[in-house]
Protein backbone atom coordinates (compact mmCIF):
# COMPACT_ATOMS: atom_id res chain seq x y z
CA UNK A 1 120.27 103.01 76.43
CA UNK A 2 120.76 99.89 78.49
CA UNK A 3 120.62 102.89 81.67
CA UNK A 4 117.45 104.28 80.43
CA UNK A 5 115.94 101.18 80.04
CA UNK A 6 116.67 99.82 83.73
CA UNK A 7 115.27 102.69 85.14
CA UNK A 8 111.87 102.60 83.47
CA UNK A 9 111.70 98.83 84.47
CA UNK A 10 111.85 100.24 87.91
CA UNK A 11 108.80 102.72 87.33
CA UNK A 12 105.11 102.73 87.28
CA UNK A 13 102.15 104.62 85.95
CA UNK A 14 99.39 106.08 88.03
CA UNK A 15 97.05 105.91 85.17
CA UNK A 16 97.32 101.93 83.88
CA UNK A 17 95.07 102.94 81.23
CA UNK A 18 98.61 104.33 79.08
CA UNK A 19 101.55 102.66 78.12
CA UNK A 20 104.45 103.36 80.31
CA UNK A 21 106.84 105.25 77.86
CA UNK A 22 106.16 103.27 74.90
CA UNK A 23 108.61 104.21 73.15
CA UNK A 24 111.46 103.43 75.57
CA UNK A 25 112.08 99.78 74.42
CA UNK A 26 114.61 97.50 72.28
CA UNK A 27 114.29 96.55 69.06
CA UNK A 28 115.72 94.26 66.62
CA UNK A 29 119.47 95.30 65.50
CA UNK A 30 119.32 97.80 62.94
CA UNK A 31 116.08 99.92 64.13
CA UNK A 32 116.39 103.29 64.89
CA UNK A 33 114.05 102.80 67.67
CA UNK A 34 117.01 101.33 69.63
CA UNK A 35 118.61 105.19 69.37
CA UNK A 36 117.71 106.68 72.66
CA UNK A 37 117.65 110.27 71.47
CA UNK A 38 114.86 109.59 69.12
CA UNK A 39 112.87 108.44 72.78
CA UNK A 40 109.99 110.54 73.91
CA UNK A 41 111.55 112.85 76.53
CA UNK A 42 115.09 112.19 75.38
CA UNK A 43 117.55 114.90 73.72
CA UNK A 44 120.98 114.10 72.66
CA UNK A 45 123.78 116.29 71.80
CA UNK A 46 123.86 116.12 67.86
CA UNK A 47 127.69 116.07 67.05
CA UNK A 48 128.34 113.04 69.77
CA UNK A 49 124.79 111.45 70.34
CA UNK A 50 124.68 111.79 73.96
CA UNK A 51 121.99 112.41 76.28
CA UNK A 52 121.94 115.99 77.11
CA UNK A 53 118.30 116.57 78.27
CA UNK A 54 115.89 114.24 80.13
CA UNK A 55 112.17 115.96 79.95
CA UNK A 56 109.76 113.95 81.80
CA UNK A 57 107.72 116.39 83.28
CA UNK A 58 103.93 115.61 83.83
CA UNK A 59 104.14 112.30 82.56
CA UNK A 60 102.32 110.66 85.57
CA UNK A 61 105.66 108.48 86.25
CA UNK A 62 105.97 106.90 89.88
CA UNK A 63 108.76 105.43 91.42
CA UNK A 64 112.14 106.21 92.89
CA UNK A 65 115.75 107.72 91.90
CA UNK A 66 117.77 105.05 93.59
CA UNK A 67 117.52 103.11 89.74
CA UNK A 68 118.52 105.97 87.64
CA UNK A 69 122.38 105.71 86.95
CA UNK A 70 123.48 109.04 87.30
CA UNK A 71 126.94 107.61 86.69
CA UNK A 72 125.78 106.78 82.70
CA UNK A 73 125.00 110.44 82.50
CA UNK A 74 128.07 112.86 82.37
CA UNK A 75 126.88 114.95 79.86
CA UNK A 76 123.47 115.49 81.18
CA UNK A 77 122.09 119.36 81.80
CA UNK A 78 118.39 119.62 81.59
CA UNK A 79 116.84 116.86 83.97
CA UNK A 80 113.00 118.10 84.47
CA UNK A 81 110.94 115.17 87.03
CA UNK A 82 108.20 118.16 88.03
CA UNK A 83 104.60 116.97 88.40
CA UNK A 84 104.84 113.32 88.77
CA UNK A 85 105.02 111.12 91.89
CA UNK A 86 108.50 110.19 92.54
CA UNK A 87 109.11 109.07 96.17
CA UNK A 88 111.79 108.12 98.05
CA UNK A 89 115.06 110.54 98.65
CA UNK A 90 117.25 112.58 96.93
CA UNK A 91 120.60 109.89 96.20
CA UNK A 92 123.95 111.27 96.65
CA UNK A 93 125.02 110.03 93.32
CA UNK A 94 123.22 113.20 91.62
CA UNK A 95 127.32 114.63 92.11
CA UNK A 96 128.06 112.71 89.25
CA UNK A 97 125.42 114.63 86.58
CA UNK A 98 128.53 117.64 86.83
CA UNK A 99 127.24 119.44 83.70
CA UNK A 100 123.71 120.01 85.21
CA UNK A 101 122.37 123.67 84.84
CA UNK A 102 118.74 123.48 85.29
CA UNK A 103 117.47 120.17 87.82
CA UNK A 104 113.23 120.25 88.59
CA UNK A 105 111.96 117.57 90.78
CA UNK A 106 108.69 120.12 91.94
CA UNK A 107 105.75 118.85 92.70
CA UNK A 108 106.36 115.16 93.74
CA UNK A 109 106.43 113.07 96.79
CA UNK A 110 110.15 113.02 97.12
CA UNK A 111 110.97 113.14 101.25
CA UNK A 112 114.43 112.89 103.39
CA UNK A 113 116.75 115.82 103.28
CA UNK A 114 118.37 118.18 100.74
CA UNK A 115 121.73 116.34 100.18
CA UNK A 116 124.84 118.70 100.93
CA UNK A 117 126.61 117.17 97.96
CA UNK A 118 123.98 119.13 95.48
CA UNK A 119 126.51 121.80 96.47
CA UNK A 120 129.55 120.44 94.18
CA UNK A 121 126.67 121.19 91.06
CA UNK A 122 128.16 124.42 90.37
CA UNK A 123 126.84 124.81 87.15
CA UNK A 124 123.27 124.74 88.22
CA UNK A 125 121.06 127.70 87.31
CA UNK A 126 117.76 126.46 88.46
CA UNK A 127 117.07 124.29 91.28
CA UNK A 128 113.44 122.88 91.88
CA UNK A 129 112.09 121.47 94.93
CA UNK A 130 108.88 122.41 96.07
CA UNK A 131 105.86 120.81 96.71
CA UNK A 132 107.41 117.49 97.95
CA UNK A 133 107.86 115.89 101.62
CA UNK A 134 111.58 117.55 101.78
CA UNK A 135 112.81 118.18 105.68
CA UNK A 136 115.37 119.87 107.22
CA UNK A 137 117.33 122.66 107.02
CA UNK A 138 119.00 124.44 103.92
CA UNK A 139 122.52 123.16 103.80
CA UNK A 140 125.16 125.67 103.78
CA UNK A 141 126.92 124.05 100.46
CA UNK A 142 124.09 125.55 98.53
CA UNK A 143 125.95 128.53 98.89
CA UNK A 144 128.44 127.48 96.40
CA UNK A 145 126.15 128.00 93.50
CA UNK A 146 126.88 130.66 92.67
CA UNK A 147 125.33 130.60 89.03
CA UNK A 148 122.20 129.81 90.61
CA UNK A 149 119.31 131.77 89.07
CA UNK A 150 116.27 130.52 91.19
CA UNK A 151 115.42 128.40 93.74
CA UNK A 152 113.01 127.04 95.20
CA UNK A 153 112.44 124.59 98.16
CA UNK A 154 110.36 123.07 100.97
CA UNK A 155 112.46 123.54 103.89
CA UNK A 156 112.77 123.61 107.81
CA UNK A 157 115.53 125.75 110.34
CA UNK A 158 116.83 128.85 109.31
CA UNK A 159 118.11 130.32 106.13
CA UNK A 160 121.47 129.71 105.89
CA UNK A 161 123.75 133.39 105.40
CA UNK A 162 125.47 131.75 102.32
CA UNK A 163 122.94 131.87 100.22
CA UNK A 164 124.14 135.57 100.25
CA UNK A 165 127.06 134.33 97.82
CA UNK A 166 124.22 133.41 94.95
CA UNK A 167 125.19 136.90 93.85
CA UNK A 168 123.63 135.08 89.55
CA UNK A 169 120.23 134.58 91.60
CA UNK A 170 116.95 136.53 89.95
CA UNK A 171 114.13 134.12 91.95
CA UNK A 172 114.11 132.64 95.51
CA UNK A 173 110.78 131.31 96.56
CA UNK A 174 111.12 129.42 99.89
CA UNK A 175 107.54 130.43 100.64
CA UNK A 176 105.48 127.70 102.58
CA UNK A 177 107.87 126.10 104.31
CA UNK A 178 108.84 125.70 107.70
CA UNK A 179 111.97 128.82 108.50
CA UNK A 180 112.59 130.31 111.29
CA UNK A 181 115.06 132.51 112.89
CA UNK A 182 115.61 136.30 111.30
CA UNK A 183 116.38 137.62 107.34
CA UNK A 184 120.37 137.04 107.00
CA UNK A 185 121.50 140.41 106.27
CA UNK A 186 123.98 138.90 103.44
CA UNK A 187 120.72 138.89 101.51
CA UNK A 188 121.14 142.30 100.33
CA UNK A 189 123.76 141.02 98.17
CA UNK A 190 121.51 139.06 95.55
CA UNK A 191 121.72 142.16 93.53
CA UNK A 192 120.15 140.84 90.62
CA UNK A 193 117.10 138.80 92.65
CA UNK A 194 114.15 140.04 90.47
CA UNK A 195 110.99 138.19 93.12
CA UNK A 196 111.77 137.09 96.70
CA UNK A 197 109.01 134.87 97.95
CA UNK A 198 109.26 133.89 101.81
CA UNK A 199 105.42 133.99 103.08
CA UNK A 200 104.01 131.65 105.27
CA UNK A 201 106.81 130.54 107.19
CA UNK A 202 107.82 131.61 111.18
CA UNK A 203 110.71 134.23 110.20
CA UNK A 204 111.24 136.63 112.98
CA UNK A 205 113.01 139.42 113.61
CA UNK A 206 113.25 143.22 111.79
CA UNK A 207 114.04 143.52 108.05
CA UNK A 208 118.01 143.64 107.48
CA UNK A 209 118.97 147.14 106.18
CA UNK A 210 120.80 145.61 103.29
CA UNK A 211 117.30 144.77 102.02
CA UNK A 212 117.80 148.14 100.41
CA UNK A 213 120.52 146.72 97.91
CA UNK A 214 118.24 144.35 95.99
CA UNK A 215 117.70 147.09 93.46
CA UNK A 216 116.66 144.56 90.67
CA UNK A 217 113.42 143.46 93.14
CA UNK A 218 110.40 144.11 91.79
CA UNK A 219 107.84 141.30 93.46
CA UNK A 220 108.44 141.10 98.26
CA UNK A 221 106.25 138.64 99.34
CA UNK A 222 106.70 138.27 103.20
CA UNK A 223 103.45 137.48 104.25
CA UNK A 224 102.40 136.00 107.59
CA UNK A 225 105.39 135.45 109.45
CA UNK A 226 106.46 136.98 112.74
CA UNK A 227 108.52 139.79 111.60
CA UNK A 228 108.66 142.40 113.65
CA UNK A 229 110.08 146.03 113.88
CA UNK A 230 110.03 148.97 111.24
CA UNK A 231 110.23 148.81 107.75
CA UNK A 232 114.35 150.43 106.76
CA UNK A 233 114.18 153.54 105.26
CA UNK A 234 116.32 151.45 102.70
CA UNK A 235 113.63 150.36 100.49
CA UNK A 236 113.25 153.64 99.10
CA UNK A 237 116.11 151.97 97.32
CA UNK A 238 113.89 149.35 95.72
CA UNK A 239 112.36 151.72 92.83
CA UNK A 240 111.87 148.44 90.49
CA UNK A 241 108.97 147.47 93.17
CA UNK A 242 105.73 146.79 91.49
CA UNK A 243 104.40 144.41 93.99
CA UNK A 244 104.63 144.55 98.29
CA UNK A 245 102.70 141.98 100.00
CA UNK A 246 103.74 142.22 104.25
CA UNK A 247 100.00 141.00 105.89
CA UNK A 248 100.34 139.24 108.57
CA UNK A 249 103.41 139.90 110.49
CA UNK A 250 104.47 142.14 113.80
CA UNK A 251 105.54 145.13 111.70
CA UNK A 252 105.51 148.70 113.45
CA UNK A 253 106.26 151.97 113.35
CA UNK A 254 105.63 154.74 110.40
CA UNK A 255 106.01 153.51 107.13
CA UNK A 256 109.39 155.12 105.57
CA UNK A 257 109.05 158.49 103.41
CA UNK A 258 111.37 156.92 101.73
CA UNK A 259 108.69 154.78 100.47
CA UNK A 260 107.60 156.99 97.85
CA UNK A 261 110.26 156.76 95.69
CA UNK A 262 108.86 153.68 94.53
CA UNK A 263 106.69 154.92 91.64
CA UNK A 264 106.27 151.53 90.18
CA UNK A 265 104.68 150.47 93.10
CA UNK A 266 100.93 148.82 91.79
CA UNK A 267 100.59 146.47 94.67
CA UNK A 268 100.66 146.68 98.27
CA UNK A 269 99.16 144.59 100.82
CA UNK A 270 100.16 145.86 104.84
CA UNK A 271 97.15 144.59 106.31
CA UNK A 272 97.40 143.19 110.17
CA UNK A 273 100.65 144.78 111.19
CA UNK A 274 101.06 147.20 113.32
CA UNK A 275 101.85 150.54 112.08
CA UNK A 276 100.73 153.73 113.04
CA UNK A 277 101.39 155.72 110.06
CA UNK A 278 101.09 155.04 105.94
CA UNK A 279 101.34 157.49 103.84
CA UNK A 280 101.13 156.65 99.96
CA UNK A 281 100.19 159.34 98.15
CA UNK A 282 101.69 160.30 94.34
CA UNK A 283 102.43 157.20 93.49
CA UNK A 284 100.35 154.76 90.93
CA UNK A 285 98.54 152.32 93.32
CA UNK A 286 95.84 150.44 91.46
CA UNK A 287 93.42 147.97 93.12
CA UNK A 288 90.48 147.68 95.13
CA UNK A 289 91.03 149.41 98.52
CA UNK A 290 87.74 147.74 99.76
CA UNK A 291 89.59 144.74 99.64
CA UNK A 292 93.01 145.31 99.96
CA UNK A 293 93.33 147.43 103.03
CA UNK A 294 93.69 145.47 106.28
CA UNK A 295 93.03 146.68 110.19
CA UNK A 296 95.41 148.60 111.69
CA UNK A 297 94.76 149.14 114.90
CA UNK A 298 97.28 151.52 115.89
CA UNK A 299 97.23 153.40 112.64
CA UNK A 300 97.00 157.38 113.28
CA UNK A 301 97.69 158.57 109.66
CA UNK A 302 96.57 157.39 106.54
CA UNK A 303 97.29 159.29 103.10
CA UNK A 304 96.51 157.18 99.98
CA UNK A 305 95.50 160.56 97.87
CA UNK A 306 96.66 160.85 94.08
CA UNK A 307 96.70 157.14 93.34
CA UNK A 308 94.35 155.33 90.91
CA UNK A 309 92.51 153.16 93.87
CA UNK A 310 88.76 151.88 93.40
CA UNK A 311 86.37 150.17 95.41
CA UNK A 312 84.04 151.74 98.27
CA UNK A 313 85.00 153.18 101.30
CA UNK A 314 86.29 150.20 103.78
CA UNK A 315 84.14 149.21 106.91
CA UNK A 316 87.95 148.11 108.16
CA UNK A 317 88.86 152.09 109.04
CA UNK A 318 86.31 151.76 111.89
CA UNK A 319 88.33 149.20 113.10
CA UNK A 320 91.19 152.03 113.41
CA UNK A 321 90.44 153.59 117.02
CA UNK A 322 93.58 155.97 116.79
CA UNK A 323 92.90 157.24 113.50
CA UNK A 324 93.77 161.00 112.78
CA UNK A 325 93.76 161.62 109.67
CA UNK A 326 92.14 160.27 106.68
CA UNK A 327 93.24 161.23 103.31
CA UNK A 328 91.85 159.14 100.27
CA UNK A 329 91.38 162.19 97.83
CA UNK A 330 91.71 162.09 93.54
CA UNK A 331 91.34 158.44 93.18
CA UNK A 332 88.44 156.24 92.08
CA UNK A 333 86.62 155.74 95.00
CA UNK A 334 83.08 155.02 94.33
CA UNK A 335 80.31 153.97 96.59
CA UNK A 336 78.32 156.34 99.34
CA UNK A 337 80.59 157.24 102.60
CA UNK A 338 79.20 154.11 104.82
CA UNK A 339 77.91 155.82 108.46
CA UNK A 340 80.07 153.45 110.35
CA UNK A 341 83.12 155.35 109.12
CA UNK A 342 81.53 158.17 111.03
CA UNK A 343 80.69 156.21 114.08
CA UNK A 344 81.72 156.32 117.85
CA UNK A 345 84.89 153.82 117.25
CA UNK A 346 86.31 156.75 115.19
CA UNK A 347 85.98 160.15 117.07
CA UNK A 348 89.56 160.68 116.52
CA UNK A 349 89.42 161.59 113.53
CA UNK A 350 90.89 165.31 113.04
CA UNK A 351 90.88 165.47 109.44
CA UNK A 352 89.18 163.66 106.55
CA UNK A 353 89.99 164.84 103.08
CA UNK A 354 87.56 162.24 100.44
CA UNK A 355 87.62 164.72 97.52
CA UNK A 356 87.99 164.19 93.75
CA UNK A 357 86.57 160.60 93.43
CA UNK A 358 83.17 159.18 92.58
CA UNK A 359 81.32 159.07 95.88
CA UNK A 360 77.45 158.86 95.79
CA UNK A 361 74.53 159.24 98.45
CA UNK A 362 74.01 161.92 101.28
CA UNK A 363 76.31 163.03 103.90
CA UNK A 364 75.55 160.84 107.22
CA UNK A 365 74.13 162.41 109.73
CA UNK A 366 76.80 160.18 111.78
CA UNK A 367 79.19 163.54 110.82
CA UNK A 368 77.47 165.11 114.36
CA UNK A 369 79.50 162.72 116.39
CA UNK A 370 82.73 163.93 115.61
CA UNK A 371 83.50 167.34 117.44
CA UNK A 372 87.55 166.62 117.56
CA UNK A 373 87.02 166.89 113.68
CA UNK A 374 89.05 170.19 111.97
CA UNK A 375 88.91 169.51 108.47
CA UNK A 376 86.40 167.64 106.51
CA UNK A 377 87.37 167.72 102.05
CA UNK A 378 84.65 166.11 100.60
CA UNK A 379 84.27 168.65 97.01
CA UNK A 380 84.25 167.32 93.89
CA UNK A 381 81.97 164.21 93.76
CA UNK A 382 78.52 163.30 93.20
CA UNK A 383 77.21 163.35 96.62
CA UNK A 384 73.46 164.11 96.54
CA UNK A 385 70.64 165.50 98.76
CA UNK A 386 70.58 167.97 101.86
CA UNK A 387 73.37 168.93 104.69
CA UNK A 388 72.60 167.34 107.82
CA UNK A 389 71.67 170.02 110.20
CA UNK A 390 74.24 167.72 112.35
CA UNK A 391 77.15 169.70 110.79
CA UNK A 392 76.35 171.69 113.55
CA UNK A 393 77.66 169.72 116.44
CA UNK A 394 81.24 169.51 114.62
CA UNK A 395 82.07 172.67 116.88
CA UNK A 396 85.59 172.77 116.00
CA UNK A 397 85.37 172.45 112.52
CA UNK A 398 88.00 174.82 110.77
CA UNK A 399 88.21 173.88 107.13
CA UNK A 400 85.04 172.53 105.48
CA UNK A 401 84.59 172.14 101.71
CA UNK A 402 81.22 170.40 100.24
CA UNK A 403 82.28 172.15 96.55
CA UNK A 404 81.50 170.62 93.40
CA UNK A 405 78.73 167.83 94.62
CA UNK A 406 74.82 167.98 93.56
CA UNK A 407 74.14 169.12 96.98
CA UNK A 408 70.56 170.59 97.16
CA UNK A 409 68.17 172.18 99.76
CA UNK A 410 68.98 175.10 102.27
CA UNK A 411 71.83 175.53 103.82
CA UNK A 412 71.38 174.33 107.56
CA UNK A 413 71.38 177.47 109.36
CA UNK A 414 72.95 175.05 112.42
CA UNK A 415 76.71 175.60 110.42
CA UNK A 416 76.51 178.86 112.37
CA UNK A 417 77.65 177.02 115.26
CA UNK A 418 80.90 176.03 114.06
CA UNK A 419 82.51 179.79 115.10
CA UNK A 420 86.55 178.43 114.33
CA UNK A 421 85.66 178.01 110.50
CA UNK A 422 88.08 179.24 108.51
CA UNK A 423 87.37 177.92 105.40
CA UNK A 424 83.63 177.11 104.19
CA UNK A 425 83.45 176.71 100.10
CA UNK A 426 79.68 175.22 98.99
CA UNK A 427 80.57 176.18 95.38
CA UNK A 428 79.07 174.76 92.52
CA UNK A 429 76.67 173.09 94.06
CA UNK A 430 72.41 172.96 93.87
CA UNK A 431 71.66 175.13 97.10
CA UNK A 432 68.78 177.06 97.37
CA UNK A 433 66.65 179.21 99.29
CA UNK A 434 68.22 182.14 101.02
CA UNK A 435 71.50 182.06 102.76
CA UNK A 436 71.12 181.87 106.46
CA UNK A 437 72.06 184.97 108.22
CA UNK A 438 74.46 182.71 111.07
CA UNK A 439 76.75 182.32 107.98
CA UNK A 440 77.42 186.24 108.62
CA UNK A 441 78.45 185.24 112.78
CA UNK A 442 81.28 182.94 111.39
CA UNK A 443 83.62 185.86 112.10
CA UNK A 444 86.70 183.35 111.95
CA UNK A 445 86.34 182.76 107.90
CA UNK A 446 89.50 184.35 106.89
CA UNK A 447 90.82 182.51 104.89
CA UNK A 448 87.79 181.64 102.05
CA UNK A 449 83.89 181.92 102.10
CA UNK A 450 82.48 180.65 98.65
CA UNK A 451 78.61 180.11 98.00
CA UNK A 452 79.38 180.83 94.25
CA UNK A 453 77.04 178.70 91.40
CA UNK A 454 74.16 178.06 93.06
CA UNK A 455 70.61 178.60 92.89
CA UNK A 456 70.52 181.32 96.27
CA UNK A 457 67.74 183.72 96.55
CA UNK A 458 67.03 186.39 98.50
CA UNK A 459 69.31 189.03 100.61
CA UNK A 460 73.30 188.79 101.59
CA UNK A 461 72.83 188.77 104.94
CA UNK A 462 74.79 191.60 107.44
């Protein structure tokens, strides 16, 4: 008691409208007051009335941990100081609280360095730091708790390879901090880490291999950083992955094939890397892709198809200058196809495959500027109105399907231009008029010519 009561003689109260722990004080001999476990914040082991928890989280307390007699407190395993404004450093006597599983000082204006000596509290299971004015680097000891279950810190330097012996770890957010130097590969041995959060920090270097081994992951959050090089074909490995968030960063290369093993995948967030390939498709992606999907300006392949995406058509692909191939069909894409994604920044484009989602409005006109394109899949939405008579221009055009739509008007007799068609289907469509006798000069459709369901009049031509 006489411990307890020192310290809070030592503390203050941001808010001097409230008492300062009012019920924290001495009374006469013989009232139960004077019991500390009956103290707000205070619980005591029952059998032997000693302090075993100290809750004081959010309490507005301010002051330092130099008065607290850790020494008075043997028996102590809960100590929770989040959310209040404790200053000052971390004192070397915390050694002495040897029971301690589960220590939170987040969220206060503690500063100096994480003492090595936390590293002899190898019963700890939860360690708290973040949010305060903590410097320097992780210190190695921390390595020797090894019942650690999360941890989280405010940090400089690099992150010290034995935190790979944590093996009892589930959480590890060091996000927001100051790290540098690469991923230790020993961190593919926190096989039962269930969220690593490093974003926002000045990592470098490629993703360790071993990454692959965290099979328990389900939440990566690496955003901007420097890391750099391609992603390991190892996180195929990672099939508990519901959430990927990499944005910012110097990544490269293809993503992995591997990649679609993760079918739990909901949430994935590559924007401003540099890769030049993605391809996503079967798997059950959710989300917005207007406002998810980054620039990528060295990205030749995209394939998102068979996912359960929303949103319009991103502006952002224009900003793709190497893109090949676009593939976005049976999701929920909504929205009308927006003419920049047609324009002059993207006459690479070989093949663009929108079908089976929600898309509204005409066909731009814009569609005349690409003549590298070969295959355009745009059946089964709701586009409306007339084919441009621009369709014409796309003189390599092999595989064209407009199926399915509430296309209407003639058919522009232009398409007679495109002679390497191979596949034209109009199906099911509103078409009228007659059908234009350059359809009969395609002489390349061999593989499928359907004008079925419409409202055509007149003569097949020759």
């Amino acid at each position: 008691m006489e411990a307890l009561l020192k310290w809070k003689a030592s503390l203050h109260q941001n808010n001097n409208s409230q008492l300062l722990l009012p019920s924290w004080r001495k009374l006469a001999n013989g009232s139960s007051n004077n019991n500390p476990c009956k103290w707000e914040g205070i619980t005591c082991n029952d059998a032997a009335g000693v302090v075993t928890i100290i809750n004081l989280g959010s309490m507005d307390l301010q002051g330092t941990l130099h008065d607290f007699s850790f020494s008075s407190f043997p028996n102590l395993i809960h100590l929770d100081l989040r959310n209040n404004s404790f200053f000052g450093s971390i004192p070397a006597q915390i050694v002495n609280l040897s029971q301690l599983t589960y220590l939170d000082l987040y969220n206060n204006n503690l500063n100096g360095s994480i003492p090595a000596a936390l590293g002899v509290l190898n019963n700890l299971t939860f360690l708290g730091l973040g949010n305060n004015q903590i410097i320097g680097s992780i210190p190695m000891e921390i390595g020797n708790l090894t019942k650690l279950q999360v941890l989280m810190n405010m940090l400089s330097g690099s992150i010290p390879p034995e935190l790979g012996r944590l093996d009892s770890l589930v959480q590890l957010d060091l996000s927001t901090n100051y790290l540098t130097g690469s991923i230790p590969r020993e961190i593919g041995n926190l096989r039962y880490l269930g969220r690593l959060y490093l974003s926002e920090n000045s990592l470098r270097g490629s993703l360790p291999a071993s990454s692959g081994n965290m099979r328990s992951l389900s939440v990566l959050i690496l955003s901007s950083n420097s890391l750099s090089g391609s992603l390991p074909t190892s996180f195929g490995n990672l099939t508990n992955l519901f959430g990927i968030f990499l944005v910012n960063n110097q990544l490269s290369g293809q993503l992995p094939q591997e990649i679609s093993n993760l079918t739990k995948l909901q949430y994935l967030q590559l924007g401003n890397n540099s890769f030049t390939g993605l391809r996503l498709d079967n798997n059950h992606l959710t989300g917005n892709i207007s406002e998810v999907f980054g620039v990528y300006p060295n990205l030749t392949y995209i394939d998102l198809s068979s996912n359960q995406l929303s949103g319009e058509l991103s502006v952002y692909w224009v900003k793709c200058p190497q893109l090949e191939n676009l593939k976005i069909s049976g999701n929920k894409i909504s929205g009308r196809i927006p003419p920049e994604l047609l324009g002059k920044s993207s006459t690479q484009l070989q093949g663009i495959d929108l079908s089976s989602n929600f898309l509204v409005g005409p066909i731009p006109r814009e569609l005349g500027k690409h003549s590298s394109l070969l295959i355009l899949k745009l059946n089964d939405n709701l586009l409306s109105g007339a084919v441009p008579e621009e369709v014409g221009l796309v003189s390599q055009l092999q595989h064209l399907d407009l199926s399915m739509n509430n296309l209407r008007g003639s058919v522009p007799k232009q398409l007679g231009k495109c002679k390497n068609l191979l596949y034209l289907n109009l199906s099911k469509n509103r078409f009228n008029d007659s059908i234009p006798s350059e359809i009969g000069k395609l002489v390349s459709l061999q593989i499928l010519l359907d004008l079925s369901d419409n409202l055509f009049t007149g003569e097949i031509p020759q």
